[in-house]
PDB file of N, CA and C in Angstrom:
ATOM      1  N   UNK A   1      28.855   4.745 -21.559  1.00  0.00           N
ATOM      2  CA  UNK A   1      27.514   4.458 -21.085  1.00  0.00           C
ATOM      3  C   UNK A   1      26.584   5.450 -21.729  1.00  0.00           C
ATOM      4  N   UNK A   2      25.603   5.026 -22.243  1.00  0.00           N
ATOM      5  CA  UNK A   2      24.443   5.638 -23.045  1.00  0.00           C
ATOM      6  C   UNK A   2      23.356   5.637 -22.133  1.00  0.00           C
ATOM      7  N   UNK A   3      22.267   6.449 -21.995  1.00  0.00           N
ATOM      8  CA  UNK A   3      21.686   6.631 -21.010  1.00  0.00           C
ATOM      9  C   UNK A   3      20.248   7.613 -21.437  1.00  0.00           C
ATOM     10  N   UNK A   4      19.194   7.132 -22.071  1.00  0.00           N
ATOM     11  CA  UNK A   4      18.097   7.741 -22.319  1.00  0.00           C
ATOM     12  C   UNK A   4      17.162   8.385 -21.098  1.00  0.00           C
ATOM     13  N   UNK A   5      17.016  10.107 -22.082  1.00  0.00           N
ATOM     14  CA  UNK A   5      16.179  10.431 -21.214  1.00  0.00           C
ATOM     15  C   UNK A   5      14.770  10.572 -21.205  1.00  0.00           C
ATOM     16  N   UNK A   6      13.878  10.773 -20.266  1.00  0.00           N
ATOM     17  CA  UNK A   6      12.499  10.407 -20.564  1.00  0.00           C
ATOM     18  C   UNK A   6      11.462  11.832 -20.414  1.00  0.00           C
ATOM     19  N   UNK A   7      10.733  12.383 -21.032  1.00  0.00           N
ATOM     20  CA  UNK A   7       9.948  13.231 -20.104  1.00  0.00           C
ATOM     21  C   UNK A   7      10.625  14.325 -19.480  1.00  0.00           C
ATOM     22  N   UNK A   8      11.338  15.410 -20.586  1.00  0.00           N
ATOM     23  CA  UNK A   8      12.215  16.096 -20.077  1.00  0.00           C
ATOM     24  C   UNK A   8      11.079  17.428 -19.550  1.00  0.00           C
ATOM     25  N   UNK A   9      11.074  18.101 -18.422  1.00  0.00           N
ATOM     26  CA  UNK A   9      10.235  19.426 -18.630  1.00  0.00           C
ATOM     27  C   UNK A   9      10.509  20.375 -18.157  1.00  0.00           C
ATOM     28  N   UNK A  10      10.737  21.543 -18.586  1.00  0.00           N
ATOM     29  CA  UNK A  10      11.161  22.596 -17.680  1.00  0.00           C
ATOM     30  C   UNK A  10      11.397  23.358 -19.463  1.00  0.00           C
ATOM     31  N   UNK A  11      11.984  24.656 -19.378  1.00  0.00           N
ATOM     32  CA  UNK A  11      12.854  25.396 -20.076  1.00  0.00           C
ATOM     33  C   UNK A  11      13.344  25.121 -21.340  1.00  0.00           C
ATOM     34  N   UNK A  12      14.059  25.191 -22.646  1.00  0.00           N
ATOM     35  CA  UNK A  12      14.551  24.098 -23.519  1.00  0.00           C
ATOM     36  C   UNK A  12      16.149  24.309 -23.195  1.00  0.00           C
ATOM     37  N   UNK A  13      16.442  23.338 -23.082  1.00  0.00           N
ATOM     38  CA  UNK A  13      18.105  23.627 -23.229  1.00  0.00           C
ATOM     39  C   UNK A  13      18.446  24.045 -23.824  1.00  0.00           C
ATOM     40  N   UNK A  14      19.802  24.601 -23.859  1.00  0.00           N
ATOM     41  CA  UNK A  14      20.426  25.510 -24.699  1.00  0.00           C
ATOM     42  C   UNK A  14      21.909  24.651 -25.114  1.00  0.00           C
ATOM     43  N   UNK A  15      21.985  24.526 -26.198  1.00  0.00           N
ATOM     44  CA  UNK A  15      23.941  24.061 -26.433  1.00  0.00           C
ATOM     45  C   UNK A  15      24.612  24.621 -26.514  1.00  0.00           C
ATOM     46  N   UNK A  16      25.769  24.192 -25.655  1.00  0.00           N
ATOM     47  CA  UNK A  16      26.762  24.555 -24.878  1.00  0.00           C
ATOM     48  C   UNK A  16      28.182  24.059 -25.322  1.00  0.00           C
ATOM     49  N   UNK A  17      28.074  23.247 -26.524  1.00  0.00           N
ATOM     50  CA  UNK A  17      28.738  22.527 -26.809  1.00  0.00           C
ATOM     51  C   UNK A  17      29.860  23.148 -27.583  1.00  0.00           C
ATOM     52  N   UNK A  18      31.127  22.452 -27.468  1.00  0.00           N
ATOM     53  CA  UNK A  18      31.884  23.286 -28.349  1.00  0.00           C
ATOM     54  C   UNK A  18      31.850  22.377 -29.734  1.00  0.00           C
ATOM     55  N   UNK A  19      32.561  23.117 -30.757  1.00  0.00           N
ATOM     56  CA  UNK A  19      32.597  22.418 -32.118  1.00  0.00           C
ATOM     57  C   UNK A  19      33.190  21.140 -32.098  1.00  0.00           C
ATOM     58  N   UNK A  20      33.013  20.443 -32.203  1.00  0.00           N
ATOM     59  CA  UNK A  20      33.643  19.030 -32.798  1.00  0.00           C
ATOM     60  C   UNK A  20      33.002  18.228 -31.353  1.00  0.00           C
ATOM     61  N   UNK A  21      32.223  18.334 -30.316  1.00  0.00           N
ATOM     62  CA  UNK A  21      31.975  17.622 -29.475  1.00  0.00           C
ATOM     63  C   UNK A  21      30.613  16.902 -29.983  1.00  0.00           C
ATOM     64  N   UNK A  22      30.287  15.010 -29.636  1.00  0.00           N
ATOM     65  CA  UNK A  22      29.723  14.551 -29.644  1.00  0.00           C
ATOM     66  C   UNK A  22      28.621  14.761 -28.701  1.00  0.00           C
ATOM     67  N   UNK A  23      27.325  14.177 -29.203  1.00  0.00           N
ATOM     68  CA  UNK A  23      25.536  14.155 -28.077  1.00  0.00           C
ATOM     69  C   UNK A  23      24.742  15.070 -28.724  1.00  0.00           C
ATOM     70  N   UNK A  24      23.670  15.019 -28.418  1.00  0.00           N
ATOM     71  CA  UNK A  24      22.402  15.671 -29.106  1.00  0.00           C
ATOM     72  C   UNK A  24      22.052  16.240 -27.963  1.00  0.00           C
ATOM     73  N   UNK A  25      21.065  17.455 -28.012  1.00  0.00           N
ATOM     74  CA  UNK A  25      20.792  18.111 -26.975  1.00  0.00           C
ATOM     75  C   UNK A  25      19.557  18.828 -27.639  1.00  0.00           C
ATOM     76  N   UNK A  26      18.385  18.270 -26.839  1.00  0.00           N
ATOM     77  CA  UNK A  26      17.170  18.637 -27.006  1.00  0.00           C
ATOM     78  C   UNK A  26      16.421  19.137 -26.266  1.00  0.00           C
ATOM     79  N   UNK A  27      15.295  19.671 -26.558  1.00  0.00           N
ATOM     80  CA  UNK A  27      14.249  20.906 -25.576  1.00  0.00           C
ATOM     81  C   UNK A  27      13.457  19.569 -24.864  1.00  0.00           C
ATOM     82  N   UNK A  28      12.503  20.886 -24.103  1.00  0.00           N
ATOM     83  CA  UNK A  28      11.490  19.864 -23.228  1.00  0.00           C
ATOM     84  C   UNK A  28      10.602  18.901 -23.880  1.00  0.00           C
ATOM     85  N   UNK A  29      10.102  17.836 -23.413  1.00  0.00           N
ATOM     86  CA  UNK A  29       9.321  16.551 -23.323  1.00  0.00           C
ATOM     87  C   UNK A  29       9.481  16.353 -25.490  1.00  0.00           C
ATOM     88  N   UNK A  30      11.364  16.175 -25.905  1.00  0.00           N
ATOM     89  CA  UNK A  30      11.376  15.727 -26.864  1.00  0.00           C
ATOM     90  C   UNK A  30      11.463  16.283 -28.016  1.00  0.00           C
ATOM     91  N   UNK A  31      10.889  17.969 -27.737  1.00  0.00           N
ATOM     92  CA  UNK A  31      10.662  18.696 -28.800  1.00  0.00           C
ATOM     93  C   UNK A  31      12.699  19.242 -28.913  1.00  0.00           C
ATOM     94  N   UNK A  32      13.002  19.644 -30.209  1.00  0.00           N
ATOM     95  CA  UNK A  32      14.103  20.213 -30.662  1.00  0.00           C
ATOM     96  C   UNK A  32      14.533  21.352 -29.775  1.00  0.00           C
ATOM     97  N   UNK A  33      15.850  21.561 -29.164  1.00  0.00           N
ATOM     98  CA  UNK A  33      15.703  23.198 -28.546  1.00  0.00           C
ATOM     99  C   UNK A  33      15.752  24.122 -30.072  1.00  0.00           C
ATOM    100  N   UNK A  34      15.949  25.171 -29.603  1.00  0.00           N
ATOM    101  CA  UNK A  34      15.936  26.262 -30.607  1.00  0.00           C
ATOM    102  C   UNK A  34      17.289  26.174 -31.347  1.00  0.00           C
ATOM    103  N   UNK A  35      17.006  25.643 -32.781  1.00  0.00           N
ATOM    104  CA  UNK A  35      18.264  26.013 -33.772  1.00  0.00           C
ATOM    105  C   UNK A  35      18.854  24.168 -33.750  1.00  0.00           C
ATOM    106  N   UNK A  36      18.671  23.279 -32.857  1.00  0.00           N
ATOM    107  CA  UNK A  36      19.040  21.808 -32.422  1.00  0.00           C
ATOM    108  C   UNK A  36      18.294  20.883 -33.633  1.00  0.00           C
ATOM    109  N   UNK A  37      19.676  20.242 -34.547  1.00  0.00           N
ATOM    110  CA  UNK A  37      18.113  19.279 -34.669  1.00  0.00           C
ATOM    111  C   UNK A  37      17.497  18.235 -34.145  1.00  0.00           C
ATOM    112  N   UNK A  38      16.473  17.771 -34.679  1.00  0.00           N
ATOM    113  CA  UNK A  38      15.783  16.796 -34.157  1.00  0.00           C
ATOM    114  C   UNK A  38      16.218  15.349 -33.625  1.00  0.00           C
ATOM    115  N   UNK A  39      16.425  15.221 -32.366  1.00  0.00           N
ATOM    116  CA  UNK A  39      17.164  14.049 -32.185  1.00  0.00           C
ATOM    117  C   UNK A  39      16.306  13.150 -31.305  1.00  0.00           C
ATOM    118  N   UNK A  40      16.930  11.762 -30.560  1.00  0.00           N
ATOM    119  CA  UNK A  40      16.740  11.475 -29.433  1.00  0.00           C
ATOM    120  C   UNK A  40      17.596  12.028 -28.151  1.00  0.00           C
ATOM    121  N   UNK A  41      16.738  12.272 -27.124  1.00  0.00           N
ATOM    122  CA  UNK A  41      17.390  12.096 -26.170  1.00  0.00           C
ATOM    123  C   UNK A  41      18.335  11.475 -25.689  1.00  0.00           C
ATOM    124  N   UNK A  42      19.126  11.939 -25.284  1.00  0.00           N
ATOM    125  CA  UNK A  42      20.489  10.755 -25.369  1.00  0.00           C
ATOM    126  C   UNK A  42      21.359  11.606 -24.175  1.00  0.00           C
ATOM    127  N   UNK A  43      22.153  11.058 -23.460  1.00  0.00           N
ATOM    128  CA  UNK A  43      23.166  11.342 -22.310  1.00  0.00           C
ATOM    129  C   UNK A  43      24.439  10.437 -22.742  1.00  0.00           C
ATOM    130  N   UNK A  44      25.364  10.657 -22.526  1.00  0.00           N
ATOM    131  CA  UNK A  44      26.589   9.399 -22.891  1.00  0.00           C
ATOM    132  C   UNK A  44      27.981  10.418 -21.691  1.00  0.00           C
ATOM    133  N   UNK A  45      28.408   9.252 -20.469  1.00  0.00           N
ATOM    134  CA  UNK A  45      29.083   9.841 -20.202  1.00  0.00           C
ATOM    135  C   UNK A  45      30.580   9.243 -20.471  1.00  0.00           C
ATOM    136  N   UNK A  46      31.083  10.217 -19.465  1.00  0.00           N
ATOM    137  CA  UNK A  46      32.704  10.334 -19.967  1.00  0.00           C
ATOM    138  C   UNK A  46      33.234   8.859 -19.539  1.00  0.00           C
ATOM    139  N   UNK A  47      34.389   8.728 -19.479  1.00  0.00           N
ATOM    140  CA  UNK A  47      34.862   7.854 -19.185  1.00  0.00           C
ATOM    141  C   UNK A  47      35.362   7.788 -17.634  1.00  0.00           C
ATOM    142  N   UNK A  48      35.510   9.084 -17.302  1.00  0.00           N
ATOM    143  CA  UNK A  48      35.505   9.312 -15.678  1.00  0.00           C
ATOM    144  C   UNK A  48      34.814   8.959 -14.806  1.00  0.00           C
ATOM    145  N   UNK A  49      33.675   9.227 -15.897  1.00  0.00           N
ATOM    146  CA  UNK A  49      32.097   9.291 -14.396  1.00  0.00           C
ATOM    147  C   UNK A  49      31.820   7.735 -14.371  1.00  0.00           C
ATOM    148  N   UNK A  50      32.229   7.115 -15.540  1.00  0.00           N
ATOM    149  CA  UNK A  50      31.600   5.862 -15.749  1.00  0.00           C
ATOM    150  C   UNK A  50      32.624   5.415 -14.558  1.00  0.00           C
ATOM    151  N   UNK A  51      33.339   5.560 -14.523  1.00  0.00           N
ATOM    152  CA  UNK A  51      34.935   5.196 -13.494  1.00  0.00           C
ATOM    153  C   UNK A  51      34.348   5.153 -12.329  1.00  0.00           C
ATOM    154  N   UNK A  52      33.659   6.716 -12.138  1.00  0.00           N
ATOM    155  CA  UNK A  52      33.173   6.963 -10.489  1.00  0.00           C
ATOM    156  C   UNK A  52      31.717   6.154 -10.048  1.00  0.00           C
ATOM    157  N   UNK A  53      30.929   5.972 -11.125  1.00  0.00           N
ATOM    158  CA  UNK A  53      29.956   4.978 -11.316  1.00  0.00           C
ATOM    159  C   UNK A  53      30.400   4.187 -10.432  1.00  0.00           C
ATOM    160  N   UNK A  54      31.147   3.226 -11.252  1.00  0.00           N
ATOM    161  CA  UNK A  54      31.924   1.671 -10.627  1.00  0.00           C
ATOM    162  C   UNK A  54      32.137   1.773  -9.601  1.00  0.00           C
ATOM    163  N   UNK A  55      32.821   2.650  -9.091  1.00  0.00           N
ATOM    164  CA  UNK A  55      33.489   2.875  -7.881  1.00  0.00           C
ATOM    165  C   UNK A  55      32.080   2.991  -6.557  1.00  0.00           C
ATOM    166  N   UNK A  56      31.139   3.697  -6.691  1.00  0.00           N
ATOM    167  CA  UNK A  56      30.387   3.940  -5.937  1.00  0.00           C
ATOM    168  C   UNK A  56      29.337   2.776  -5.951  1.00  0.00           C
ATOM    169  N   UNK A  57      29.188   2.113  -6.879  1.00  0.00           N
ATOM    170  CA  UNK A  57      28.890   0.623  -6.721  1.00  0.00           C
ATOM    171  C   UNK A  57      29.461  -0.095  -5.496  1.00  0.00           C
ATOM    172  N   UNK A  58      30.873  -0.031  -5.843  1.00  0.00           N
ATOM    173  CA  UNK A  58      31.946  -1.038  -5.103  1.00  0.00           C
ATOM    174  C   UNK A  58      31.693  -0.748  -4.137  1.00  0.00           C
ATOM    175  N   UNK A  59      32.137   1.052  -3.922  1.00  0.00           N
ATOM    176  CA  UNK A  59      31.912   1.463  -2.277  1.00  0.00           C
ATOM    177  C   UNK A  59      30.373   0.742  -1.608  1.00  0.00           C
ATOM    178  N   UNK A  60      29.502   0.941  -2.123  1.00  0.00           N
ATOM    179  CA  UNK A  60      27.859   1.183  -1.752  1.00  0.00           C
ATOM    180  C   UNK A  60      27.935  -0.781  -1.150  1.00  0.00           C
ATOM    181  N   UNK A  61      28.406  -1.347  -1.858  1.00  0.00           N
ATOM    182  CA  UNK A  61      28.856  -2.827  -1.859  1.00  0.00           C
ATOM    183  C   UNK A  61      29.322  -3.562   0.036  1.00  0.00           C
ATOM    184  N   UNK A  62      30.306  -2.553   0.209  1.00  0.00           N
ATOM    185  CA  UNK A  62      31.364  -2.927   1.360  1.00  0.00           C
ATOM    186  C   UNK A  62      30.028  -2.850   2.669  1.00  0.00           C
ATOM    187  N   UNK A  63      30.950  -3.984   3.601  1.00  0.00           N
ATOM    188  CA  UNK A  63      30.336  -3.081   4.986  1.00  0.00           C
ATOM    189  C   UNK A  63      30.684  -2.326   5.638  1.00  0.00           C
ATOM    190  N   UNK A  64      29.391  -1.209   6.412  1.00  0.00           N
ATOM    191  CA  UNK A  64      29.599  -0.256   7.092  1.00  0.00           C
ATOM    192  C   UNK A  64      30.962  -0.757   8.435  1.00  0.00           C
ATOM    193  N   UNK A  65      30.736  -1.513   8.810  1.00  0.00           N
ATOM    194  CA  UNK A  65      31.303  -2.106  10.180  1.00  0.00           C
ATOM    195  C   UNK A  65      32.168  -3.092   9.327  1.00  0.00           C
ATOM    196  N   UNK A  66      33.260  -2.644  10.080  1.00  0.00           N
ATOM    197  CA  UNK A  66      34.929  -3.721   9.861  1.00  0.00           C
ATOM    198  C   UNK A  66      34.100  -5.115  11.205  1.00  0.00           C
ATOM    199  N   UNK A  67      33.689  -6.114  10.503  1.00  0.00           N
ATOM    200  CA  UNK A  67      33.014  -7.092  11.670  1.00  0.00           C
ATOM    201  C   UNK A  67      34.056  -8.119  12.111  1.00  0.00           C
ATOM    202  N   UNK A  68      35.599  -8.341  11.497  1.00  0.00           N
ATOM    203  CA  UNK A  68      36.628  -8.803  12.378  1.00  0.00           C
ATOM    204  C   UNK A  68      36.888  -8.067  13.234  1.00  0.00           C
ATOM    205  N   UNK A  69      37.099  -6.638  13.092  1.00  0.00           N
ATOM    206  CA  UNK A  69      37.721  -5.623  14.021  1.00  0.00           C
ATOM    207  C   UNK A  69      36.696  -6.121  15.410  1.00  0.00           C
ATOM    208  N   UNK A  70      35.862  -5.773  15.087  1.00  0.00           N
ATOM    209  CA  UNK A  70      34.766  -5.537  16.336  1.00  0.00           C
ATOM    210  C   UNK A  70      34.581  -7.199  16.889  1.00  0.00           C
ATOM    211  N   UNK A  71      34.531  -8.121  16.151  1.00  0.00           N
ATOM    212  CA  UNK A  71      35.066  -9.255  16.957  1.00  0.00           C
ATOM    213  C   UNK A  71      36.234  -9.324  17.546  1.00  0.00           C
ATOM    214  N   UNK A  72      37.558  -8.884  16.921  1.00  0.00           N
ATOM    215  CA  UNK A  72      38.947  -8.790  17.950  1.00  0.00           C
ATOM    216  C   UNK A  72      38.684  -8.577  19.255  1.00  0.00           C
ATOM    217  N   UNK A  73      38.117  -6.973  18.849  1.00  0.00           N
ATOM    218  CA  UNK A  73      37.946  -5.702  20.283  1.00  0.00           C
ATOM    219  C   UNK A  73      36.842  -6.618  21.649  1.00  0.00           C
ATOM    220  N   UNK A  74      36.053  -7.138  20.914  1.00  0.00           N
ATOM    221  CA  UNK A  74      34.889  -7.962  22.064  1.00  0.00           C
ATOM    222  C   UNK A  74      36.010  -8.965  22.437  1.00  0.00           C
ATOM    223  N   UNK A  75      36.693 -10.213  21.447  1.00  0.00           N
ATOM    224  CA  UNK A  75      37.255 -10.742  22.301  1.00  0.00           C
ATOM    225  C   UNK A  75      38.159 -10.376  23.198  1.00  0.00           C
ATOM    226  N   UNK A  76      38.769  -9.493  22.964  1.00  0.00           N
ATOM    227  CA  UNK A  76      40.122  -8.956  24.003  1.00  0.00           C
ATOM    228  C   UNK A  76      39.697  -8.138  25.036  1.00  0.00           C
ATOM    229  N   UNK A  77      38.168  -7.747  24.906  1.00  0.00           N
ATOM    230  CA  UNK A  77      37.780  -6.635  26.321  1.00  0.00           C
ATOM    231  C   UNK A  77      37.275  -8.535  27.122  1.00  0.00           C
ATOM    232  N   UNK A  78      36.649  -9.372  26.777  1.00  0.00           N
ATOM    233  CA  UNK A  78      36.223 -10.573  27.555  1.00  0.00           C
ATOM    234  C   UNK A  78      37.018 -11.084  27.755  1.00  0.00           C
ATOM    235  N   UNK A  79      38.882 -11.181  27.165  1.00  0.00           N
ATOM    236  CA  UNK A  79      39.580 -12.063  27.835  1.00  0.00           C
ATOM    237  C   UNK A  79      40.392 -11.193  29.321  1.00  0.00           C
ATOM    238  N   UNK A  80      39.968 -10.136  28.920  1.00  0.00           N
ATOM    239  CA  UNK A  80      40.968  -8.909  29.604  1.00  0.00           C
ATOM    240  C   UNK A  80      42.358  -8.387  29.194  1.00  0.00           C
ATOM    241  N   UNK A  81      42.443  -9.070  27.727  1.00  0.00           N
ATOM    242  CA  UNK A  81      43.847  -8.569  27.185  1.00  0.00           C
ATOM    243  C   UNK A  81      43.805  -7.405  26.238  1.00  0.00           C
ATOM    244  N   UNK A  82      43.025  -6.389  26.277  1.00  0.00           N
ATOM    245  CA  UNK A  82      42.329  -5.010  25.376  1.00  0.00           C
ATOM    246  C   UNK A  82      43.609  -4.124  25.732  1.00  0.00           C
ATOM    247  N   UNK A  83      43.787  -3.649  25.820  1.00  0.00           N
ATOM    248  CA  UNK A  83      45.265  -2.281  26.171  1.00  0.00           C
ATOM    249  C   UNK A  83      44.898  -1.007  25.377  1.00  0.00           C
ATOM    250  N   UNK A  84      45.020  -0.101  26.509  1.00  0.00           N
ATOM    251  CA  UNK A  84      44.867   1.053  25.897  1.00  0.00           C
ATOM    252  C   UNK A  84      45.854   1.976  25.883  1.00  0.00           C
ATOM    253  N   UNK A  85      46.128   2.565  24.646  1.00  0.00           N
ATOM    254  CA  UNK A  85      47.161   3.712  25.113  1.00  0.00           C
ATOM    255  C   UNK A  85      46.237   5.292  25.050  1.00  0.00           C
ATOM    256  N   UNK A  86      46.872   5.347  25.902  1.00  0.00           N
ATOM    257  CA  UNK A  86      45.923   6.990  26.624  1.00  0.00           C
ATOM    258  C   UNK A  86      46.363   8.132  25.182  1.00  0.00           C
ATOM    259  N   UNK A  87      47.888   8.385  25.152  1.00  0.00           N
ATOM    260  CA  UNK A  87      48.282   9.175  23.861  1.00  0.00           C
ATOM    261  C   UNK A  87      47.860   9.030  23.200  1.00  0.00           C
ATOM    262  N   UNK A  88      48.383   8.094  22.523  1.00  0.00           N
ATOM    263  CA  UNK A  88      47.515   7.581  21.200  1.00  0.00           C
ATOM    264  C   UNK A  88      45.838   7.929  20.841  1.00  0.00           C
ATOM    265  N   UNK A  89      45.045   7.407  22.386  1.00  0.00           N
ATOM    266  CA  UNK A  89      43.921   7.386  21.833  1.00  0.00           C
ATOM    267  C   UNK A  89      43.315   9.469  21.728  1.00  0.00           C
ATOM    268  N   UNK A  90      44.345  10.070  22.892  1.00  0.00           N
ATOM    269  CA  UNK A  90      44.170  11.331  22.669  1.00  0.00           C
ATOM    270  C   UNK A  90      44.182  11.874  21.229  1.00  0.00           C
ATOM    271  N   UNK A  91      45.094  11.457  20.932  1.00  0.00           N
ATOM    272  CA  UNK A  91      45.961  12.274  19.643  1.00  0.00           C
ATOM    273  C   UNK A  91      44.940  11.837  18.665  1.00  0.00           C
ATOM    274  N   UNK A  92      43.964  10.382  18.441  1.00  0.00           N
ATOM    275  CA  UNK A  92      43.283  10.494  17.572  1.00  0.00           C
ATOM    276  C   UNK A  92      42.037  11.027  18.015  1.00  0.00           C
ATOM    277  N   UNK A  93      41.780  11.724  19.182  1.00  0.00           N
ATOM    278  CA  UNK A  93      40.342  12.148  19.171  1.00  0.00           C
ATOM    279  C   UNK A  93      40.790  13.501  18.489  1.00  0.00           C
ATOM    280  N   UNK A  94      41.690  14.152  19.330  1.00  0.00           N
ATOM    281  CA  UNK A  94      42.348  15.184  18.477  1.00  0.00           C
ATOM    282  C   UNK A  94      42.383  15.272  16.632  1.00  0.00           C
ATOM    283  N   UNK A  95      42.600  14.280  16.431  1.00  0.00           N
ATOM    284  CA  UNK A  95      42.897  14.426  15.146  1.00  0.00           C
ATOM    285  C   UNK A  95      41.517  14.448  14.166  1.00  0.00           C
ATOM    286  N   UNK A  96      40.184  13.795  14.919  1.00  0.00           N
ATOM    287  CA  UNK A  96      38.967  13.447  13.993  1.00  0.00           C
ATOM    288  C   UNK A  96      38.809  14.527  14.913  1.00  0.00           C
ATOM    289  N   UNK A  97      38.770  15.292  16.145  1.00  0.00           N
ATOM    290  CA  UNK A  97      38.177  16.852  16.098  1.00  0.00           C
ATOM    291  C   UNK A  97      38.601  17.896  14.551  1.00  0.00           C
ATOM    292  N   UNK A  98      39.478  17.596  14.454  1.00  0.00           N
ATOM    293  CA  UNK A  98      40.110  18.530  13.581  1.00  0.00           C
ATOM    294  C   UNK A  98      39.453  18.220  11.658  1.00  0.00           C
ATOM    295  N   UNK A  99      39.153  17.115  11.501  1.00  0.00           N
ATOM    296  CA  UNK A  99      38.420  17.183  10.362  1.00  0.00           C
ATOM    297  C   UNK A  99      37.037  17.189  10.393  1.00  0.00           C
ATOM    298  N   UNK A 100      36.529  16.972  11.347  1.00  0.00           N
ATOM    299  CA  UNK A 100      34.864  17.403  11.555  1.00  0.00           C
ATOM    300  C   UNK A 100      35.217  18.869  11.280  1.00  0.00           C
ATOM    301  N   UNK A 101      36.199  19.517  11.817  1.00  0.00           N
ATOM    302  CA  UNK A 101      35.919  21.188  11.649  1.00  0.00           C
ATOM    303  C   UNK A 101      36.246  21.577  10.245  1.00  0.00           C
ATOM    304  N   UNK A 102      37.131  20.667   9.652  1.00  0.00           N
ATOM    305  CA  UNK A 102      37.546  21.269   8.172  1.00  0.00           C
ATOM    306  C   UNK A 102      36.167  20.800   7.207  1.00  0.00           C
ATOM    307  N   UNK A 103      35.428  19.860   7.934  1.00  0.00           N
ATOM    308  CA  UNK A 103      34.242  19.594   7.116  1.00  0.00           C
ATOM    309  C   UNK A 103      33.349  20.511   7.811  1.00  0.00           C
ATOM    310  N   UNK A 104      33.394  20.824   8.124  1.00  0.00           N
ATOM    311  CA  UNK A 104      32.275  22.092   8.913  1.00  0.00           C
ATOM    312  C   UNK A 104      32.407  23.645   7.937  1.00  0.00           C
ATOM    313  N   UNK A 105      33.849  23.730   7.950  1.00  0.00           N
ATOM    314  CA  UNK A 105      34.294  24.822   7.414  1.00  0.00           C
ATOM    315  C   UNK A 105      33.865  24.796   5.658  1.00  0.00           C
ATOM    316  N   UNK A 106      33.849  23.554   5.308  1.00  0.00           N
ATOM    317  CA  UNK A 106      33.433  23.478   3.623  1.00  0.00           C
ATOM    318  C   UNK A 106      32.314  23.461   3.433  1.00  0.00           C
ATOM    319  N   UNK A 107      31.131  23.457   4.117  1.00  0.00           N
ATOM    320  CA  UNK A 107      29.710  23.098   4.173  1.00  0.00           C
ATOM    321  C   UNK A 107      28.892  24.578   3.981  1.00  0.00           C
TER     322      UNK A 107
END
């Protein structure tokens, strides 16, 4: 994926690049950085990101709400056949306490 940039401004970049790596890398709003030559703006990513791209498409795609689930659960609390297991449902409050805190702890 190729990916033009527009109206760059701030600082000039600096390259970072090692020898034999492909892309142009230019200063603010177009001008050359220092020692760069004259190029277009240009971005091109890896083949990863393009990967994670897709992916966050797909994700962004899905619905929030499983809407069979939540039809099951309504029908079975209105027929009166819903069942709960008390353990079970402990052990998973337990268990999403415990990664709210490991996401707490990374933040």
């Amino acid at each position: 994926i190729t990916m033009d940039i527009k109206s760059l401004t701030g600082s000039p970049v600096q390259d970072t690049r090692k020898q034999g790596q492909t892309g142009q890398v230019s200063g603010s709003q177009g001008r050359p950085a220092q020692g760069a030559p004259a190029v277009d703006d240009r971005m091109t990513l890896t083949g990863s990101a393009s990967k994670l791209q897709e992916l966050e498409a797909r994700l962004a795609s899905l619905p929030i709400v499983d809407t069979q689930l939540v039809s099951n659960v309504q029908r079975s609390l209105a027929t009166g056949s819903f069942q709960i297991e008390p353990q079970t449902a402990a052990e998973n409050l337990v268990d999403q306490e415990k990664n709210f805190a490991l996401i707490s702890e990374t933040k």
